[in-house]
C-alpha atoms as a PDB file:
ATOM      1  CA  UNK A   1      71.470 133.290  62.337  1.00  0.00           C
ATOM      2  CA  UNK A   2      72.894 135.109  65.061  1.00  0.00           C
ATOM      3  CA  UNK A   3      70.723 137.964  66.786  1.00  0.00           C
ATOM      4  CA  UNK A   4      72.333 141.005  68.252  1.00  0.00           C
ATOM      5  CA  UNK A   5      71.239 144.046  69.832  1.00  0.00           C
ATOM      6  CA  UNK A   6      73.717 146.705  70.353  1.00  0.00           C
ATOM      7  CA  UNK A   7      72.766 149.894  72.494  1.00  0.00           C
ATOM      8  CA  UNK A   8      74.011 153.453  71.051  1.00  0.00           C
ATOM      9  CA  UNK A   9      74.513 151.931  67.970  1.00  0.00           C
ATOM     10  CA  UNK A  10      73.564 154.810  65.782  1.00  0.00           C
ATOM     11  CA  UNK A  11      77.030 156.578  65.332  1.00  0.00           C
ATOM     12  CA  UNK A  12      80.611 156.167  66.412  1.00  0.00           C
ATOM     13  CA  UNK A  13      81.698 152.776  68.036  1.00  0.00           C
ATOM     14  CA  UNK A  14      78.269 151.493  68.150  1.00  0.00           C
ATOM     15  CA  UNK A  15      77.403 152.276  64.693  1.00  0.00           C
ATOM     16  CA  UNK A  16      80.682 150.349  63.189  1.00  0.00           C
ATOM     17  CA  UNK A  17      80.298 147.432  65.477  1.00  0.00           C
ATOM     18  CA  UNK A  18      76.848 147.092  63.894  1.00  0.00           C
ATOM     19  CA  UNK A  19      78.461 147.399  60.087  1.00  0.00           C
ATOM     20  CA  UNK A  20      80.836 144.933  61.190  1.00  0.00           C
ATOM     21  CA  UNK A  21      79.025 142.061  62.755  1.00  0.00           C
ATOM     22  CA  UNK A  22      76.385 142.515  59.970  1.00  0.00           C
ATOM     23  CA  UNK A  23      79.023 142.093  57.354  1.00  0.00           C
ATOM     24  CA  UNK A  24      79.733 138.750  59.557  1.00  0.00           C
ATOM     25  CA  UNK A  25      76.712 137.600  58.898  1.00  0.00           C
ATOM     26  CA  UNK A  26      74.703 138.873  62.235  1.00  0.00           C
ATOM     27  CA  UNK A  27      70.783 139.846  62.165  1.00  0.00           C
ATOM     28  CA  UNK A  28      71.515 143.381  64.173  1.00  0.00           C
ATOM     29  CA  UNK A  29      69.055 145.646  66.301  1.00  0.00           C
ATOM     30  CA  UNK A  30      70.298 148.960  66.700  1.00  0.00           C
ATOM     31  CA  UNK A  31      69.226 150.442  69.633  1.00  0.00           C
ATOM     32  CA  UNK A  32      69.613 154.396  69.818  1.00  0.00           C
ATOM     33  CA  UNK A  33      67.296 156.460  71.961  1.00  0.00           C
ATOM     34  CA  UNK A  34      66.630 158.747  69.010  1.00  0.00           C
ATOM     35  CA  UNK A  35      64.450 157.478  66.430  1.00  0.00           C
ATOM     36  CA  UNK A  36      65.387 159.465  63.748  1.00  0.00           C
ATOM     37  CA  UNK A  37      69.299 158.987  63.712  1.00  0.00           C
ATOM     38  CA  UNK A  38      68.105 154.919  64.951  1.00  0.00           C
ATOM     39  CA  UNK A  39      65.994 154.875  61.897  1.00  0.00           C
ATOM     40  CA  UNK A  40      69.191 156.547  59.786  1.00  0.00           C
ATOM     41  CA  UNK A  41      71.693 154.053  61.086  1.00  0.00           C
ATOM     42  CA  UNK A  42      70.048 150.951  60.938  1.00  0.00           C
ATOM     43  CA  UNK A  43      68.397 151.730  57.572  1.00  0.00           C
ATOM     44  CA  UNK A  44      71.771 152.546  55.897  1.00  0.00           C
ATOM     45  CA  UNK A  45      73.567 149.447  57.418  1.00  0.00           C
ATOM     46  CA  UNK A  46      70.536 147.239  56.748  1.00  0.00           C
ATOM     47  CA  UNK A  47      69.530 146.417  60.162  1.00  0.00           C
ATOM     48  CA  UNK A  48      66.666 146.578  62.138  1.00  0.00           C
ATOM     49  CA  UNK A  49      65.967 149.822  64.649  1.00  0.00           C
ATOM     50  CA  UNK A  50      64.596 149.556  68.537  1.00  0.00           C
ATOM     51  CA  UNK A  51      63.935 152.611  70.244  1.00  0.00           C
ATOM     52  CA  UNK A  52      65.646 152.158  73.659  1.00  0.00           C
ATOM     53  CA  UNK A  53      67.139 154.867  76.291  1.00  0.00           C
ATOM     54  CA  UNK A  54      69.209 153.135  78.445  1.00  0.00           C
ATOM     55  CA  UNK A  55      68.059 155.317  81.844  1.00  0.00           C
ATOM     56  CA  UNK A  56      64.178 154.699  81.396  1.00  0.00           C
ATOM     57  CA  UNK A  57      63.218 151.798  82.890  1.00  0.00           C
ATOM     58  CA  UNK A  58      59.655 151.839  80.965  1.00  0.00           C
ATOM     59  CA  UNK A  59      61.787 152.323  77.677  1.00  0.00           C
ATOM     60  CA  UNK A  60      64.151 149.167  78.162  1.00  0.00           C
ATOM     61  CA  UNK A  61      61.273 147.357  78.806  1.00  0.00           C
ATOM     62  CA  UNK A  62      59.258 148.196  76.447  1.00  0.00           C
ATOM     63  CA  UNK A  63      62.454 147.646  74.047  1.00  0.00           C
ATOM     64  CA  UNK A  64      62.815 143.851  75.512  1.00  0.00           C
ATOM     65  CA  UNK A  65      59.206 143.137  75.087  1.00  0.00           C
ATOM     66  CA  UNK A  66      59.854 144.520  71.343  1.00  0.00           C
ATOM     67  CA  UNK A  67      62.450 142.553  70.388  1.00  0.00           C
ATOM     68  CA  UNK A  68      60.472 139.086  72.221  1.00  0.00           C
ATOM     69  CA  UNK A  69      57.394 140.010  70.129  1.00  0.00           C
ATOM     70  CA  UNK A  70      59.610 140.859  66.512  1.00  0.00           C
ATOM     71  CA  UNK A  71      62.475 138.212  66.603  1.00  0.00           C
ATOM     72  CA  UNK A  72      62.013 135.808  69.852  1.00  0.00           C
ATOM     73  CA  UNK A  73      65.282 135.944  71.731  1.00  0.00           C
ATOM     74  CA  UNK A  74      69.001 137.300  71.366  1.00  0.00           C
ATOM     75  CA  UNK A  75      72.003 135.563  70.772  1.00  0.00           C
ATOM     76  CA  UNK A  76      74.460 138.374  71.784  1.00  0.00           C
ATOM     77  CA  UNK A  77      73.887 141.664  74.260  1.00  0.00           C
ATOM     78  CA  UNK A  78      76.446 144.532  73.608  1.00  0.00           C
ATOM     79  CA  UNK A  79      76.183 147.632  76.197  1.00  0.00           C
ATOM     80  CA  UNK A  80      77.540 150.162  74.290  1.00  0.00           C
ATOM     81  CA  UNK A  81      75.405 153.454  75.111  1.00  0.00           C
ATOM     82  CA  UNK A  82      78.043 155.535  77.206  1.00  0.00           C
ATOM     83  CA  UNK A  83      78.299 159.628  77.957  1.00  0.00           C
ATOM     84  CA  UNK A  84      81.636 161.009  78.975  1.00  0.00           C
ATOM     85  CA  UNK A  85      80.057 163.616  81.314  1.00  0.00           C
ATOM     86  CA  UNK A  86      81.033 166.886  82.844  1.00  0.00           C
ATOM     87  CA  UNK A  87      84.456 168.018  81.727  1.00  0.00           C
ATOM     88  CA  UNK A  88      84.732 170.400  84.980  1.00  0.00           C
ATOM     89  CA  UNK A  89      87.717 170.238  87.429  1.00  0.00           C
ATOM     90  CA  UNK A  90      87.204 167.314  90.199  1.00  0.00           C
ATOM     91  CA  UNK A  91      86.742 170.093  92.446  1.00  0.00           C
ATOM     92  CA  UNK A  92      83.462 171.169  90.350  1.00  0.00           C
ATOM     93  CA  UNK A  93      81.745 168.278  90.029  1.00  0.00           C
ATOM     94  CA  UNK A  94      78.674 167.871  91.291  1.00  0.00           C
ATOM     95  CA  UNK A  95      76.294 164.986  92.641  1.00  0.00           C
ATOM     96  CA  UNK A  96      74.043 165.435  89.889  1.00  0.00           C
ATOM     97  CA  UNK A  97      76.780 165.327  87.411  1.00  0.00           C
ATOM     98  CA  UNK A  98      77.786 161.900  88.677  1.00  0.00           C
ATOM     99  CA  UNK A  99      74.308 160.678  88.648  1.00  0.00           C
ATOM    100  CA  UNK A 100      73.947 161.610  84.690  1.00  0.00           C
ATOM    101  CA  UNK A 101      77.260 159.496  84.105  1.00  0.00           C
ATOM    102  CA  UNK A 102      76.553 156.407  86.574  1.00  0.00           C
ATOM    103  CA  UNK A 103      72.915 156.381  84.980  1.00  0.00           C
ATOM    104  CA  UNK A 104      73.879 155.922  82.003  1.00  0.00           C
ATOM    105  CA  UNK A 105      77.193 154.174  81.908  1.00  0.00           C
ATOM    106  CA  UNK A 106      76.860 151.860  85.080  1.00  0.00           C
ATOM    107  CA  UNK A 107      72.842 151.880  85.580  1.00  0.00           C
ATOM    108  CA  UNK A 108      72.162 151.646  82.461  1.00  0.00           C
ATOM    109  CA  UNK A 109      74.006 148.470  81.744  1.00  0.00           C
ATOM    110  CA  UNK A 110      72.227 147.013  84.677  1.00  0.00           C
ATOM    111  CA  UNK A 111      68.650 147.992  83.415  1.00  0.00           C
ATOM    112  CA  UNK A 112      69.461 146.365  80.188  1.00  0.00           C
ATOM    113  CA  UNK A 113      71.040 143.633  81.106  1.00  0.00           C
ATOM    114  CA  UNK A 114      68.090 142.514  83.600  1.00  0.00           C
ATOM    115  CA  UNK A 115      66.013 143.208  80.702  1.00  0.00           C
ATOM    116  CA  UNK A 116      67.364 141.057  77.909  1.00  0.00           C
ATOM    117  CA  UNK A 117      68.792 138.727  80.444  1.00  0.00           C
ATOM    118  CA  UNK A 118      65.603 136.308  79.874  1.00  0.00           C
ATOM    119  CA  UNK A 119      66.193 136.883  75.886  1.00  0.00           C
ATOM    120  CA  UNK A 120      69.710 135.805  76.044  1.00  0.00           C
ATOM    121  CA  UNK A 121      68.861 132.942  77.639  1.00  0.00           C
ATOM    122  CA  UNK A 122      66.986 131.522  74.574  1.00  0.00           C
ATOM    123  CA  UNK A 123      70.370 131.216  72.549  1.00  0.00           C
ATOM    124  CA  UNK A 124      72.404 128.494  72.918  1.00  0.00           C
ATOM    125  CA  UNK A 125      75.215 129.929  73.256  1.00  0.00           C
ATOM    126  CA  UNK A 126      74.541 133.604  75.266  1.00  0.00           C
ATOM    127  CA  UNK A 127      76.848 136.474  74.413  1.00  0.00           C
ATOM    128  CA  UNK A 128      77.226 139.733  76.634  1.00  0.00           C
ATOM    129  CA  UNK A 129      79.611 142.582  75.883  1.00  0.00           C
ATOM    130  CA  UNK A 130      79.771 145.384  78.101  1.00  0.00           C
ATOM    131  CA  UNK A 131      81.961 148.045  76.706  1.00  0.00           C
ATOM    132  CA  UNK A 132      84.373 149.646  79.045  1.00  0.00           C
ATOM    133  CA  UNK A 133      87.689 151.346  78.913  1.00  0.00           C
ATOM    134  CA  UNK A 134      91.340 151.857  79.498  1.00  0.00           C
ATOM    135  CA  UNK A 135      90.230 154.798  81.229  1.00  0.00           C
ATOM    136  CA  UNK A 136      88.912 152.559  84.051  1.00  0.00           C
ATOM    137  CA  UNK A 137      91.825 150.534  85.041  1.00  0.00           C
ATOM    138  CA  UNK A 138      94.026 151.509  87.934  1.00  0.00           C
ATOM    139  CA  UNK A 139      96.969 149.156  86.078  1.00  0.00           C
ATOM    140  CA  UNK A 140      96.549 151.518  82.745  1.00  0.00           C
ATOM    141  CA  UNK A 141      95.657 154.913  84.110  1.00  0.00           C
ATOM    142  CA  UNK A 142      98.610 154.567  86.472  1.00  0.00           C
ATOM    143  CA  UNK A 143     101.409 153.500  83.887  1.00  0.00           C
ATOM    144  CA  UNK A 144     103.296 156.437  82.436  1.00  0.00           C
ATOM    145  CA  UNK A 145     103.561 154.833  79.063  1.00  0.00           C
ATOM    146  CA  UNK A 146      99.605 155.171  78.523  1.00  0.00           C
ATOM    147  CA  UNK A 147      97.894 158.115  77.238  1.00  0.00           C
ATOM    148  CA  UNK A 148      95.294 157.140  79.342  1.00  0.00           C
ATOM    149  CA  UNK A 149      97.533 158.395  82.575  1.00  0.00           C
ATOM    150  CA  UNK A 150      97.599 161.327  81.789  1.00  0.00           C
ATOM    151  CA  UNK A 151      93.671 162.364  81.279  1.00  0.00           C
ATOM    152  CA  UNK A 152      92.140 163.044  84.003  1.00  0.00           C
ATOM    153  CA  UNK A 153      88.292 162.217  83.801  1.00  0.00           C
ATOM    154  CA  UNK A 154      86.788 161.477  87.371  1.00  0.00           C
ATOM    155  CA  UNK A 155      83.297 160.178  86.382  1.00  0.00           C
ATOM    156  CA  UNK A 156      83.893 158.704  83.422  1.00  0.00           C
ATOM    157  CA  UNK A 157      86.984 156.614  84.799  1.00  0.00           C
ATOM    158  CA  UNK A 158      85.159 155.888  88.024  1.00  0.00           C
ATOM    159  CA  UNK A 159      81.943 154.507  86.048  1.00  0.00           C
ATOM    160  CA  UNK A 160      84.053 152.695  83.491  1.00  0.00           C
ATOM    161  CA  UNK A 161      85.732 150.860  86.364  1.00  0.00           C
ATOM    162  CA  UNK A 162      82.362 149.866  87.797  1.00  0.00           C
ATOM    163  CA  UNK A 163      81.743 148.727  84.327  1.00  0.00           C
ATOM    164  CA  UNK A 164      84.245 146.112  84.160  1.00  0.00           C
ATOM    165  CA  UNK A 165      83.993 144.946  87.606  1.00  0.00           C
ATOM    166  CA  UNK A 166      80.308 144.045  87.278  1.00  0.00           C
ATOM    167  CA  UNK A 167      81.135 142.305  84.381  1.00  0.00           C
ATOM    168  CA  UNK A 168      83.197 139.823  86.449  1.00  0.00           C
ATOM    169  CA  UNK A 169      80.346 139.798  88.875  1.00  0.00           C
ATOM    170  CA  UNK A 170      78.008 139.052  86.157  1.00  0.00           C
ATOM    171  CA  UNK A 171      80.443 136.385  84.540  1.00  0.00           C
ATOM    172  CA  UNK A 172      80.484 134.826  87.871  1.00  0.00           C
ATOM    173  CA  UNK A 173      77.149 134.101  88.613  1.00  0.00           C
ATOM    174  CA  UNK A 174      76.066 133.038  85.036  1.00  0.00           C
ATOM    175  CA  UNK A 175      78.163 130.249  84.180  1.00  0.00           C
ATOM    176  CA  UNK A 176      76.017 129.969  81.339  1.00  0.00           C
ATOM    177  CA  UNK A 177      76.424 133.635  79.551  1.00  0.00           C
ATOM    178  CA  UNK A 178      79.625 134.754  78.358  1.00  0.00           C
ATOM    179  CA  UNK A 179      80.413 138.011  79.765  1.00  0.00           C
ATOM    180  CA  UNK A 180      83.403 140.321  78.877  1.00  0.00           C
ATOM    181  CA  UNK A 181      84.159 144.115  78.713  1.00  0.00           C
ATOM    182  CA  UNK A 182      86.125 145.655  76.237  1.00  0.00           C
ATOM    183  CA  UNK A 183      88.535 148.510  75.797  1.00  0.00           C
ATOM    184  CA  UNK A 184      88.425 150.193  72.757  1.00  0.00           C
ATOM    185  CA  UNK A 185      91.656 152.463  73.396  1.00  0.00           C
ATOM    186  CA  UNK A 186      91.712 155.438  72.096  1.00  0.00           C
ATOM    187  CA  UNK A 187      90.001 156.288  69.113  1.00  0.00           C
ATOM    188  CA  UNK A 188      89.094 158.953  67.092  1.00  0.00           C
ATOM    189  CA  UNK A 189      85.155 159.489  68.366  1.00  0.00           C
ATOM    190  CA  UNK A 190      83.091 161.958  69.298  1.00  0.00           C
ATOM    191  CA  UNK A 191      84.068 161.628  72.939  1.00  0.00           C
ATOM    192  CA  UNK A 192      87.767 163.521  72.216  1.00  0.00           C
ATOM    193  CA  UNK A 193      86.529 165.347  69.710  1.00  0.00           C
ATOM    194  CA  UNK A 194      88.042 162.800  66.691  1.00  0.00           C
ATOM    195  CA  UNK A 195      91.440 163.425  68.235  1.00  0.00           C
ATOM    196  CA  UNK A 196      92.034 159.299  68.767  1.00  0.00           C
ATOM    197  CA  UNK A 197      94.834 158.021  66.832  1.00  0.00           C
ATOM    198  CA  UNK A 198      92.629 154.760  66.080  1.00  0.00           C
ATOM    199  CA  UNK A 199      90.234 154.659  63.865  1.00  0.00           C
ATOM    200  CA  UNK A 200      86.777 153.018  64.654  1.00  0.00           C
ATOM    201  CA  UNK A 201      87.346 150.054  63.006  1.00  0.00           C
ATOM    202  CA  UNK A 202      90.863 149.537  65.355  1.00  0.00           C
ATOM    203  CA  UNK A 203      88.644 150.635  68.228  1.00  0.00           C
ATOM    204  CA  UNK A 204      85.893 148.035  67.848  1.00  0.00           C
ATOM    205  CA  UNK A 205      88.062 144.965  66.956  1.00  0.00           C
ATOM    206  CA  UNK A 206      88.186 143.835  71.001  1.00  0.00           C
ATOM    207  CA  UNK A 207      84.127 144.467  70.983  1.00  0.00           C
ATOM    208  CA  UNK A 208      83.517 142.269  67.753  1.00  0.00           C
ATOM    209  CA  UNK A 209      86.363 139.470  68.325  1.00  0.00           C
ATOM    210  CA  UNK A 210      83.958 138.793  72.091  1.00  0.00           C
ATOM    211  CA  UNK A 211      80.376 138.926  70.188  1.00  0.00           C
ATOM    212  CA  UNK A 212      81.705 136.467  67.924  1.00  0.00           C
ATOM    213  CA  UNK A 213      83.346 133.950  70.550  1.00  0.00           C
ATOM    214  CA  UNK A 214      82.592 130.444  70.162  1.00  0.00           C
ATOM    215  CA  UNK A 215      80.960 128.179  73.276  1.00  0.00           C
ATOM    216  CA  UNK A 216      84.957 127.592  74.326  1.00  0.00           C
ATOM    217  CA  UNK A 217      85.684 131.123  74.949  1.00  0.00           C
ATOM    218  CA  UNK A 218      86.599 133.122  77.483  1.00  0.00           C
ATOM    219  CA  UNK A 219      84.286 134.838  79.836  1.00  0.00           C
ATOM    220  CA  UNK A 220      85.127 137.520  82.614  1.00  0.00           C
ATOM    221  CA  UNK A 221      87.880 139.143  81.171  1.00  0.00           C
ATOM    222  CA  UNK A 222      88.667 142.832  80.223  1.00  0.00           C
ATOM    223  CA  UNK A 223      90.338 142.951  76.707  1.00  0.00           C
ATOM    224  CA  UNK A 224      91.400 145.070  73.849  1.00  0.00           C
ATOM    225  CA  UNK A 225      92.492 144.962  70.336  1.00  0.00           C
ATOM    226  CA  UNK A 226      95.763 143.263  71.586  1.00  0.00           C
ATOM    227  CA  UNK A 227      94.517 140.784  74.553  1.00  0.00           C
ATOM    228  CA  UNK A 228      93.826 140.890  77.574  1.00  0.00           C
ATOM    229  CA  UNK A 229      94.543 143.772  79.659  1.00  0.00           C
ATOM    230  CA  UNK A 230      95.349 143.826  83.509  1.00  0.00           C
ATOM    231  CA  UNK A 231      92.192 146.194  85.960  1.00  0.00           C
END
């Protein structure tokens, strides 16, 4: 049986990858910093909830240790848990705005990952999907054809960036994880207020097609739903 623990999973992107890889057959932990809406979530998808906030190191830890007590290791690692940030003007942002987005978006992928890393490493075959976005390539953001060219979003693009390029560092110097980042494109979430012509299931087909890559698959790349995309 294939373990998974998704963070943010209690609602949007994270909550349908969850359905999804369940319905695939998965054992899923959702992790969601709330315990309420983690409980919700994972209760009405029949999964298992983990109380986790993604910028506390004492938290992740404490999640890690959780999950090594409850189900011994992890097959597959998705860093989902993302903010959008500060929708000021670039020339309004602040320091601490940036912090509150790199915390969380590029931080907190780190803190996980060094968490879970030992977990992951009790699978046979090691799974890690950081979820990044569109938003973050120069390639997309610059071509006129893309929605995403024409949104300006100066922390979140920044961080999402950072996001995919430490997931080639990562894939790099674990030859024996899997690492990829995914683009979910633009879909209806709470993030644009449900204004994404996607729906979530369309948005989390790049994020479910890498947790459920075989031993031969790829690792380093930045995909979504269609293939792989250029950074």
């Amino acid at each position: 049986m294939t373990i998974t623990f998704i963070t943010g999973a209690n609602k949007s992107l994270g909550y349908e990858t969850a359905r999804r890889l369940i319905e695939a057959g998965h054992t899923v932990l959702i992790g969601a910093r709330d315990p309420e809406r983690g409980r919700a979530a994972a209760d009405a998808l029949g999964a298992r909830f983990v109380q986790i906030d993604v910028t506390d190191d004492a938290s992740v830890a404490a999640a890690a240790a959780h999950v090594e007590a409850s189900e011994g290791g992890i097959d597959v690692l998705i860093n989902n848990a993302g903010v959008f940030g500060t929708h000021s003007p670039a020339d309004r942002i602040t320091a601490a705005d940036a912090g509150e987005v790199f915390d969380v978006n590029v931080v907190g992928v780190v803190r996980v990952t060094h968490a879970f890393l030992p977990l992951l490493r009790k699978s046979a075959h090691p799974v890690i999907v950081n979820v990044s976005s569109g938003m973050g390539s120069f390639a997309v953001t610059h071509d006129a054809e893309r929605v995403e060219s024409r949104n300006l979003a100066p922390l979140y693009t920044a961080s999402k960036a950072a996001v995919t390029m430490l997931t080639t560092q990562y894939a790099k110097s674990w030859p024996d994880v899997k690492v990829n980042a995914a683009d979910p494109g633009y879909t209806a979430t709470d993030f644009n207020g449900h204004s994404g012509p996607q729906t979530v299931t369309e948005g989390t087909d790049a994020i479910v097609a890498l947790a459920t890559i075989g031993p031969d698959g790829p690792t380093g790349t930045f995909r979504d739903r269609h293939g792989e995309l250029a950074w």
